[in-house]
Protein backbone atom coordinates (compact mmCIF):
# COMPACT_ATOMS: atom_id res chain seq x y z
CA UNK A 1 88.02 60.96 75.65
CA UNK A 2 85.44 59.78 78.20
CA UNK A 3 88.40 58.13 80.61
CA UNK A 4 89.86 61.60 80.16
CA UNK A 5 87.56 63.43 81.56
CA UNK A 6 86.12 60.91 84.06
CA UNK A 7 89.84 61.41 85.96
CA UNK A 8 88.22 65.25 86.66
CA UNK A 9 85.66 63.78 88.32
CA UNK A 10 87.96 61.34 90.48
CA UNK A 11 87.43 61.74 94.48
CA UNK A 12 90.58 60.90 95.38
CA UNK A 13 91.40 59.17 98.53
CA UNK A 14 94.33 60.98 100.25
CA UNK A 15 96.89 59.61 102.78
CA UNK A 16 97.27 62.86 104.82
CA UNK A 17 97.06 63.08 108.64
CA UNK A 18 94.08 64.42 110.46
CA UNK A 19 96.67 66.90 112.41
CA UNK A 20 99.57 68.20 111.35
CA UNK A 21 102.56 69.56 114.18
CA UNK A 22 105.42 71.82 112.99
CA UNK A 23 107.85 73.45 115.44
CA UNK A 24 109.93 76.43 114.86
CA UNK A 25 112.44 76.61 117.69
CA UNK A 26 110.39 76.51 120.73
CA UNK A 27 107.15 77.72 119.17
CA UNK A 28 104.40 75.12 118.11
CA UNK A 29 101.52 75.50 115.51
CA UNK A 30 98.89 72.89 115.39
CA UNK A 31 96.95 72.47 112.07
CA UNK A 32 93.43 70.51 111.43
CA UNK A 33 93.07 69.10 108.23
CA UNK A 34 89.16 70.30 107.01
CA UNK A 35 87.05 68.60 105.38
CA UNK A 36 83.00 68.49 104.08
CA UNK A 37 80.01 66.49 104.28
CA UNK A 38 79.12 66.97 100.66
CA UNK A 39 76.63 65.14 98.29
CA UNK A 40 79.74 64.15 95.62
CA UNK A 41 78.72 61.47 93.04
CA UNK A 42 75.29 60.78 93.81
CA UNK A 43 76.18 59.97 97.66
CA UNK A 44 76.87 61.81 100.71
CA UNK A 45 81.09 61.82 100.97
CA UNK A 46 83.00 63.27 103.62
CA UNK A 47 86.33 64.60 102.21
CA UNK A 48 88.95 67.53 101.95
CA UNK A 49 89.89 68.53 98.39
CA UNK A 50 89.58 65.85 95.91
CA UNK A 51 92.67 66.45 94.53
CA UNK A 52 95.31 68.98 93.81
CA UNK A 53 96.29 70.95 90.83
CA UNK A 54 96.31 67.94 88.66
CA UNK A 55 94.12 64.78 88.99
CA UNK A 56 96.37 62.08 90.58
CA UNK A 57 97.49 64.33 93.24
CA UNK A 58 96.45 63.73 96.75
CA UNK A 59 95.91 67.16 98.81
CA UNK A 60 94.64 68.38 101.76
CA UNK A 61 93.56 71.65 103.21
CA UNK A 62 94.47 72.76 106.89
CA UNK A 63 93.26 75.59 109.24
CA UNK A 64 96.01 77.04 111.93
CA UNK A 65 94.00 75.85 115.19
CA UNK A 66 96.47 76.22 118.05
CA UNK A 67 99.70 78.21 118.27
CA UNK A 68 100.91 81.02 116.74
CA UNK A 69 104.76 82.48 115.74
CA UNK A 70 106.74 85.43 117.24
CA UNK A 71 109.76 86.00 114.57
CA UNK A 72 111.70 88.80 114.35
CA UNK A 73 109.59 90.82 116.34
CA UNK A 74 106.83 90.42 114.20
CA UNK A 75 103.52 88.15 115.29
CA UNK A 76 101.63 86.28 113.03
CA UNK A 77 97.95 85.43 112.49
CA UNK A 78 96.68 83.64 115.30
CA UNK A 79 94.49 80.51 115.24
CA UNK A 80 90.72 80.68 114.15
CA UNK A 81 91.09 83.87 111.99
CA UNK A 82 90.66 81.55 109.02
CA UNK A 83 89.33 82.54 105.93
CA UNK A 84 89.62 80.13 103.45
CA UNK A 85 90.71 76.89 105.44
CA UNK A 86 87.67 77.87 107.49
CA UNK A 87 85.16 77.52 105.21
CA UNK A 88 82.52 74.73 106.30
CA UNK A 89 79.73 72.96 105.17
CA UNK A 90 77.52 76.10 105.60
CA UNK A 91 79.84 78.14 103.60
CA UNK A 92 79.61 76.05 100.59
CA UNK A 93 75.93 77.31 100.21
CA UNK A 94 76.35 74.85 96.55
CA UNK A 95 79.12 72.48 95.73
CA UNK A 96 78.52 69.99 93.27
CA UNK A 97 81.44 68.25 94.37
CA UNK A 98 84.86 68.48 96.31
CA UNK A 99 86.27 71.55 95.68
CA UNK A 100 90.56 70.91 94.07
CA UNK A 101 93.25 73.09 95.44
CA UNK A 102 92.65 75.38 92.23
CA UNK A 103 89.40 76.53 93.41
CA UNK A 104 90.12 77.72 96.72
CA UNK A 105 93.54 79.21 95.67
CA UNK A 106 91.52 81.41 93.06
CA UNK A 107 89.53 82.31 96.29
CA UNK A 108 92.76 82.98 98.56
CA UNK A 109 94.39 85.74 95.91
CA UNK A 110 91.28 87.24 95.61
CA UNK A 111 91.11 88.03 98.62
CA UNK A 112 94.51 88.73 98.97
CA UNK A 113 93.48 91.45 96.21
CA UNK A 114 90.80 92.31 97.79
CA UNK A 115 92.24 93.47 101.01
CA UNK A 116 94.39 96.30 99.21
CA UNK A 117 91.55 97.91 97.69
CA UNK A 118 88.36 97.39 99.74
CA UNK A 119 86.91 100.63 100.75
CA UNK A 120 84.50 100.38 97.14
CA UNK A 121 82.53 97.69 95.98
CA UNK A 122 84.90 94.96 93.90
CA UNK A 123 84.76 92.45 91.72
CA UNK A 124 87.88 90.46 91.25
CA UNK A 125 87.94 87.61 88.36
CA UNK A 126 90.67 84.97 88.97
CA UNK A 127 92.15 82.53 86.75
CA UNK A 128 95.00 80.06 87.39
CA UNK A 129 95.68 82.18 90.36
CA UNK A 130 96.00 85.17 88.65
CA UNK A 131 93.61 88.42 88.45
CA UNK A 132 91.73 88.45 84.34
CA UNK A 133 89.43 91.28 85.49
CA UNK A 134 89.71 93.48 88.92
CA UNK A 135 87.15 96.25 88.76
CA UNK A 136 85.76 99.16 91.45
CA UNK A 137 81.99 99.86 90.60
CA UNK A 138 79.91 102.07 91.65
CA UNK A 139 77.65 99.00 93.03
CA UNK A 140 78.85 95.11 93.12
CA UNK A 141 76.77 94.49 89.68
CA UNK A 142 78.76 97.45 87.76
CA UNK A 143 81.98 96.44 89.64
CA UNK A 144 81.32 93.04 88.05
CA UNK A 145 80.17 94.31 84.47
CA UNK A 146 83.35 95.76 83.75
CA UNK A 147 85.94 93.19 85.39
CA UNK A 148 84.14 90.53 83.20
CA UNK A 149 84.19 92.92 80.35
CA UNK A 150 88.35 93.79 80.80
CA UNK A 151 88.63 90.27 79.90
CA UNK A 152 85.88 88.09 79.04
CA UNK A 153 87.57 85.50 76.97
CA UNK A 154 90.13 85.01 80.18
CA UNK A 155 86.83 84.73 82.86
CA UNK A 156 85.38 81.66 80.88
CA UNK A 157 85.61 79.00 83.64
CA UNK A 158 87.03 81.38 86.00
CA UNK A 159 86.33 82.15 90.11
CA UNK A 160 84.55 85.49 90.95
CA UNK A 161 85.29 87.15 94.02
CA UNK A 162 83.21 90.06 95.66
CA UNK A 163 83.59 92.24 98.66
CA UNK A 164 79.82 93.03 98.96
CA UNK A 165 76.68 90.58 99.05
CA UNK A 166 75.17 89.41 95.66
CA UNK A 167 72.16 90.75 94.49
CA UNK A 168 69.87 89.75 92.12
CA UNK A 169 71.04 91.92 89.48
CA UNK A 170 74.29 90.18 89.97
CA UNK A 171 73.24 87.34 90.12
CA UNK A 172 71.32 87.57 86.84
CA UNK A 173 74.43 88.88 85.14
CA UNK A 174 76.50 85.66 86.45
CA UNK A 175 74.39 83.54 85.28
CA UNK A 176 74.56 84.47 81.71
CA UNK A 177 78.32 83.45 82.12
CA UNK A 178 80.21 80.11 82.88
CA UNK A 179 81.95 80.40 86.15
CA UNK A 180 83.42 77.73 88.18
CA UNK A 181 83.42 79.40 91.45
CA UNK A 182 81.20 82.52 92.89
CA UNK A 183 82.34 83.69 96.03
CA UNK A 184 81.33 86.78 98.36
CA UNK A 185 80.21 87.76 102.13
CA UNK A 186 76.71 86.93 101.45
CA UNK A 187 73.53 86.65 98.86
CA UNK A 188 70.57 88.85 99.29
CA UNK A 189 67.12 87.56 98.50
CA UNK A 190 66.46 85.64 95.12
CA UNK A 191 69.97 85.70 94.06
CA UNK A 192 70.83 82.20 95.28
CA UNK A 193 67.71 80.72 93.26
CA UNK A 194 68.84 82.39 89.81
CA UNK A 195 72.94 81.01 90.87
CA UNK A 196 71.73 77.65 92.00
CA UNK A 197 70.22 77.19 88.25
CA UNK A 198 73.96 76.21 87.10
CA UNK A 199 74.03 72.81 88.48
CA UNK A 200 77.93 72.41 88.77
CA UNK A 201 78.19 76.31 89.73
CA UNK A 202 80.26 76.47 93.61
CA UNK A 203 78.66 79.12 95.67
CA UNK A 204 80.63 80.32 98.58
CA UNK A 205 79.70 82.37 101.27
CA UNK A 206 82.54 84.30 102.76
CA UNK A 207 83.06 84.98 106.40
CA UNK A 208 85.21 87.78 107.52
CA UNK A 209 85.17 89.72 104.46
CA UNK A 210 84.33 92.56 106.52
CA UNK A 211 87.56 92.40 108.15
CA UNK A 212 89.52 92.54 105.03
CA UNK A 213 91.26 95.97 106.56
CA UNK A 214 92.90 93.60 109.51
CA UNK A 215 94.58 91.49 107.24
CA UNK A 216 96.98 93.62 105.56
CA UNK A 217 98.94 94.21 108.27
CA UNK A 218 99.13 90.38 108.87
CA UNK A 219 102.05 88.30 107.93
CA UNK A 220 101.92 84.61 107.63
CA UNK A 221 104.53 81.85 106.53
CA UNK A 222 104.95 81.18 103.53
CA UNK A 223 106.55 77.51 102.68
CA UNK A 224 107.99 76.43 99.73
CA UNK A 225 108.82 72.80 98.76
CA UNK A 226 112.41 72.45 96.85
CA UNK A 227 112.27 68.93 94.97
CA UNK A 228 114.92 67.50 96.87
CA UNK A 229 112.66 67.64 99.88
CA UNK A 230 114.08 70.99 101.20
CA UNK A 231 111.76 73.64 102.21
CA UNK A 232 112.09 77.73 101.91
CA UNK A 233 109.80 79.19 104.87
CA UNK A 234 109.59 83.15 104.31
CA UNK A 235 107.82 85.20 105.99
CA UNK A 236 104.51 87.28 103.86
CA UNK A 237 105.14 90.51 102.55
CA UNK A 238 103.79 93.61 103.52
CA UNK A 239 102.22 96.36 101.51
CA UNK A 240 103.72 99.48 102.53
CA UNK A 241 101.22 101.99 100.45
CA UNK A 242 98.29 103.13 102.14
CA UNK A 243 97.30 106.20 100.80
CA UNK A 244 98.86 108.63 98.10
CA UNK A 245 101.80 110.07 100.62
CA UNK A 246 103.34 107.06 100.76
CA UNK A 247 104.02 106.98 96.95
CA UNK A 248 107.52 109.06 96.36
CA UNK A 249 107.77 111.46 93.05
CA UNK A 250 110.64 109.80 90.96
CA UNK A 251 114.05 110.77 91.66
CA UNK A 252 117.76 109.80 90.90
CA UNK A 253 121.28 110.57 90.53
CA UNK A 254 123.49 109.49 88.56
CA UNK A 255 127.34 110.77 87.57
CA UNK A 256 126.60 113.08 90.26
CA UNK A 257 123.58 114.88 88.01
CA UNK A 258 119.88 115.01 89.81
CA UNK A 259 117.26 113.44 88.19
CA UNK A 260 113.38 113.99 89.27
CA UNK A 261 109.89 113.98 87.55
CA UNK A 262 108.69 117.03 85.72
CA UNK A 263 104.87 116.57 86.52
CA UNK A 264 103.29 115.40 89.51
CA UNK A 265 100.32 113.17 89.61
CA UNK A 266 96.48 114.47 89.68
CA UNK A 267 93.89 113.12 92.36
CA UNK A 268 92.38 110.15 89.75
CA UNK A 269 96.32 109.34 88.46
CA UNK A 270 97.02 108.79 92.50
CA UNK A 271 93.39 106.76 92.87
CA UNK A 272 94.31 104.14 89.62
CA UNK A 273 97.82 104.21 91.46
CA UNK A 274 96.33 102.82 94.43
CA UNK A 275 94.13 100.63 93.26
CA UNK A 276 96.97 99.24 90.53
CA UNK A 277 99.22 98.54 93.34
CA UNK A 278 96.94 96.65 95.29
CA UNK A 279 96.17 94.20 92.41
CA UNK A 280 99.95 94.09 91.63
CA UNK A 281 99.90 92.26 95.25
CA UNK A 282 97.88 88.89 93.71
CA UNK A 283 100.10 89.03 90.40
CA UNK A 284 102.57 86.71 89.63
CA UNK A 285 105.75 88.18 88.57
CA UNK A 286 107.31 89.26 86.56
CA UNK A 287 104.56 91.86 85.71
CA UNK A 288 103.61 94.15 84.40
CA UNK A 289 99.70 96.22 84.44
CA UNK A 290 97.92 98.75 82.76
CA UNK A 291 94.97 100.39 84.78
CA UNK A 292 92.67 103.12 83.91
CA UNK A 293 89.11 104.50 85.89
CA UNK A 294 89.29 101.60 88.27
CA UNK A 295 89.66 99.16 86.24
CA UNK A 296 92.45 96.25 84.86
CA UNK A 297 93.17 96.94 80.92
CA UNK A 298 96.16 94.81 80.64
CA UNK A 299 97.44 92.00 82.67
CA UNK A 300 100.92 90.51 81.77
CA UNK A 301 102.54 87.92 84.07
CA UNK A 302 105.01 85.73 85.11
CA UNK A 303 107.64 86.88 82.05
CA UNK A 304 111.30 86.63 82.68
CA UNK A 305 112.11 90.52 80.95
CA UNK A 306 110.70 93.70 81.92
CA UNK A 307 110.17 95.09 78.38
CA UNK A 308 108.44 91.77 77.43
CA UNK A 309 105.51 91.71 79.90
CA UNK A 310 105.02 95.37 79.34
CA UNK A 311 104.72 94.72 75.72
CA UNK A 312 102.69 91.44 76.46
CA UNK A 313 100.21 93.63 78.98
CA UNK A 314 100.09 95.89 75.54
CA UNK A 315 99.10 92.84 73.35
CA UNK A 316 96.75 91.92 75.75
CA UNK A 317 94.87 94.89 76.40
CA UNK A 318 94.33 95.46 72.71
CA UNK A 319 93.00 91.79 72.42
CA UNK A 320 90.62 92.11 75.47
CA UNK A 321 89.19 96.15 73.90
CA UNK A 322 88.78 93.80 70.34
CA UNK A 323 86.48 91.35 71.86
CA UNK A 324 84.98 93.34 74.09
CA UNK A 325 83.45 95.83 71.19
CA UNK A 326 82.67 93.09 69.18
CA UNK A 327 80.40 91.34 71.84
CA UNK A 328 78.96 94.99 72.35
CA UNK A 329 78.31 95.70 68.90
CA UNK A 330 77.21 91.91 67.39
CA UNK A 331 77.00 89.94 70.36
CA UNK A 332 79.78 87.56 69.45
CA UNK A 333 83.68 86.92 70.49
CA UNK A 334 85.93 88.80 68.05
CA UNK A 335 87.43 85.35 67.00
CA UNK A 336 83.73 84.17 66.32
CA UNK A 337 83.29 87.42 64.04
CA UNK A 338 86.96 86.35 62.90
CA UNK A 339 85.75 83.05 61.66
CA UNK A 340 82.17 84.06 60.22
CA UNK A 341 84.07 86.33 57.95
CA UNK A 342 86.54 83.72 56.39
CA UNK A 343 83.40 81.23 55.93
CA UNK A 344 81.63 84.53 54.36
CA UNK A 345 78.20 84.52 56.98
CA UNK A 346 79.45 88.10 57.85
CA UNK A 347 80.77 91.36 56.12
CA UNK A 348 84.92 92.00 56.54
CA UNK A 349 83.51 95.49 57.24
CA UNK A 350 82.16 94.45 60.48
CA UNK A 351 85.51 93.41 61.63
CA UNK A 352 87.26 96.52 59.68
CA UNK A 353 85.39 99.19 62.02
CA UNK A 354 86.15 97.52 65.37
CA UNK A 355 90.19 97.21 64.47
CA UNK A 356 89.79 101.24 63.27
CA UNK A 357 88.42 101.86 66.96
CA UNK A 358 90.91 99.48 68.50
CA UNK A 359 93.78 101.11 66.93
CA UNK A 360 92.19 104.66 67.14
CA UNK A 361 92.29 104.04 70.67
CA UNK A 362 95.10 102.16 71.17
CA UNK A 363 93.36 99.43 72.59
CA UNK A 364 92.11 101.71 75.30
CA UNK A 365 95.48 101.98 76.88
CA UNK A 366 95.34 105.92 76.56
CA UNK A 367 95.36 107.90 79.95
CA UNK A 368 96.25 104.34 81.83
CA UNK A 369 98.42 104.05 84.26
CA UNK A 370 101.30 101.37 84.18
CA UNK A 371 102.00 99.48 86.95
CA UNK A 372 105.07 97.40 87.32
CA UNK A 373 106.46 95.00 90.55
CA UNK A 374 109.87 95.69 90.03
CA UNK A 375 112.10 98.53 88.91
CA UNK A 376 112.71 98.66 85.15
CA UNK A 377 116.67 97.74 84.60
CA UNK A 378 116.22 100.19 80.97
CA UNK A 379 113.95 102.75 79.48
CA UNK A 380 112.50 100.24 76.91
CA UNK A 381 109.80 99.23 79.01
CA UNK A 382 108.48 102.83 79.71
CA UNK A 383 108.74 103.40 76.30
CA UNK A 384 106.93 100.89 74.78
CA UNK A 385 104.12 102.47 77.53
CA UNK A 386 104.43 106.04 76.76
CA UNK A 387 103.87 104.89 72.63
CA UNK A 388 100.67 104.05 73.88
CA UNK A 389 99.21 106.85 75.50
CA UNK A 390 99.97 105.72 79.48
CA UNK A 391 100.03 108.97 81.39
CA UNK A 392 101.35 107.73 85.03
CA UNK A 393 103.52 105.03 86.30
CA UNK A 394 104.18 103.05 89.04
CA UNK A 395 107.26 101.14 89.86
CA UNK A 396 109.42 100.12 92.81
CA UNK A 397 112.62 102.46 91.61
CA UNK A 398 116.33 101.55 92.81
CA UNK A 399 117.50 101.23 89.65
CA UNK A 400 120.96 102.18 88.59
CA UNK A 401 118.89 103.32 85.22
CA UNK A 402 116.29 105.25 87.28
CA UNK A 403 117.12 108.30 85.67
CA UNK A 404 116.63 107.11 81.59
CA UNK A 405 112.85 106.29 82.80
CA UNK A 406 112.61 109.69 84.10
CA UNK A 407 113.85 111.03 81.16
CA UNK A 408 111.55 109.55 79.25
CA UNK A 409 108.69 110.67 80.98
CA UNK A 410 109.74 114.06 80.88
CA UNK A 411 110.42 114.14 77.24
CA UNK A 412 107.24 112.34 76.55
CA UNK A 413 104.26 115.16 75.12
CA UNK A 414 102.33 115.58 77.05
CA UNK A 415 104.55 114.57 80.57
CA UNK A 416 104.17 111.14 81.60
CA UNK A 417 104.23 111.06 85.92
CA UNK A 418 106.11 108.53 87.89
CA UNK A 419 106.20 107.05 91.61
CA UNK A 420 107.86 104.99 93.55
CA UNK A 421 106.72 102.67 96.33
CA UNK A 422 110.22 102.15 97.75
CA UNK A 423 109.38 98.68 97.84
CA UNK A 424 108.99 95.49 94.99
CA UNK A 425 106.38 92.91 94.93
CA UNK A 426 107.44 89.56 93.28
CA UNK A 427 105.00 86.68 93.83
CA UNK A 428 106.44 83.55 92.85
């Protein structure tokens, strides 16, 4: 066990060049590979990542520093807008060691998140590249409170991203948590001596977070590596929703009948709408997400069927409520409490009351709004929803079904609302 978990510690050499050159057409882009004077097993070591997703993979990080693309009338981000493959030794305000390609990809789709929704304070929980927690607060500290509380088993070891400074109320509520990776536009006063008391802890400081708004409107290329050696270059996509105008009430025809959505939504339906639809943007698909007050109840990616993730977003959500009353009531994990009981420390009462709440309150899925990147191909997966309590929905529409998911929201007491965005958001 020891040799397994030395290879996590592994610096590993890597065999890639200091510049990298690609050409499209007659257009150049120049790249600089970054790396950090760091203090990385006892000595100082200058390096890039120490290794990729896995141990045993060499990886390297590089920042756009000359050039830029024109394609199909669209221009790209230009050189030294970096946020991410920017970062330098100042930024990494504590890095026990090398940060891996995991780290600073949790960091890139939070802020990929982040630039959707950042006109409040946010606090965006990453894991594996996907969102566990996305929450708008009042302040940063609430904003953090409840994204770690929508899923606390999931943000165990996970990266925290905020669009405002760290205080020291933040900072004291990190710290009673494991995170890997804290990252935000600055740290007031005290707060970095209260984060710097978890040793292995990274602490980034974010430049340009203030600039999120820019961003949204800029595409870059995106490049995907086949196995046979073939690369897919696509261009970003672009979120077409800015406010609540751009969102269409449902609509559809079919056999030459009109379909269209009974009940329009109200003011906070159309804020969770926006907000949902700006996490959907970091989500991998297939997905499906419940939201509700600003906040992520139920997160279920990357599934191959439409009904499925909705159903696994369900399952989810009424896991996360379960553990989340349980550590508010007795301090513990539900699956803690779980295990108490069968060894008989703790009363099956205990764990009786929370599952009547849960259940009660349908994992607090009622008055959510559903979120979903693509259209749904059949009815199922706004039903499953509308069981629960949902009372809005957002999805891409252009289905040749459109009209059974209208249906169902109108026949649903009381009416379920729907949008459409006119537009789908698969991240792959």
């Amino acid at each position: 066990m020891a040799d397994y978990k030395q290879a996590y510690k592994t610096i590993m050499d890597d065999h890639f060049p200091e510049e990298m050159t690609i050409k499209f057409g007659d257009q150049t882009l120049i790249y600089k590979k970054r790396t950090w004077k760091i203090t990385d097993g006892g000595g100082l070591v200058e390096k890039g990542l120490r290794y990729g997703e896995n141990p045993g993979q060499e990886a390297a990080l590089y920042e756009l520093v000359n050039g830029n693309l024109i394609l199909g009338g669209c221009k790209f981000i230009d050189p030294h807008n970096g946020l991410v493959s920017s970062l330098k030794e100042e930024n990494l305000l504590q890095f026990g060691k090398h940060p891996g390609k995991t780290n600073l990809t949790d960091i890139d789709n939070a802020l990929n998140i982040l630039r959707y929704i950042n006109r409040k304070p946010v606090a965006c929980i990453m894991k594996h590249n996907n969102p566990c927690g996305v929450s708008y607060g009042a302040s940063i500290s609430e904003a953090y409170d409840k994204a770690n509380m929508a899923d606390r088993i999931a943000a165990f070891g996970g990266c925290a991203a905020f669009n405002r400074p760290v205080d020291k109320t933040l900072a004291e509520m990190i710290s009673r948590n494991y995170l890997e990776v804290v990252a935000a536009p600055d740290y007031e006063e005290g707060s970095l001596e209260i984060l710097k008391l978890r040793k292995n802890l990274r602490i980034v400081r974010l430049d340009r977070v203030d600039q999120l708004g820019k961003y949204r409107d800029l595409r870059f290329i995106d490049f995907k590596s086949l196995i046979d050696g073939g690369i897919i270059a696509q261009q970003s996509p672009l979120n077409r929703i800015y406010t609540k105008d751009d969102f269409k009430p449902a609509f559809s025809t079919y056999k030459g009948k009109e379909y269209e959505i009974e009940r329009l939504p109200t003011e906070p339906e159309y804020e969770d709408m926006l907000f949902g639809w700006g996490v959907e943007q970091g989500i991998t698909s297939n997905s499906v997400i419940y939201v509700k007050c600003g906040v992520t109840i139920g997160i279920g990616t990357g599934e191959q069927d439409r009904v499925g993730v909705a159903e696994i977003a369900i399952y989810k959500a009424y896991t996360k409520y379960a553990d989340a009353l349980c550590f508010q009531e007795h301090g513990l994990p539900y699956k803690s409490l779980e295990m108490e009981i069968a060894e008989g420390r703790r009363s099956f009462n205990e764990k009786e009351g929370i599952d009547h709440k849960v259940k009660a309150e349908k994992g607090n899925l009622i008055g959510s709004v559903m979120i979903s990147d693509a259209f749904f191909p059949f009815r199922d997966g706004v039903d499953v929803a509308i069981k629960e309590g949902i009372k809005a929905i957002v999805q891409p529409g252009g289905s040749l079904r459109d009209f059974e998911s209208i249906q169902a929201c109108n026949e649903a007491e009381p009416k379920v609302t729907m949008v459409y965005t006119g537009q789908r958001t698969f991240k792959h």
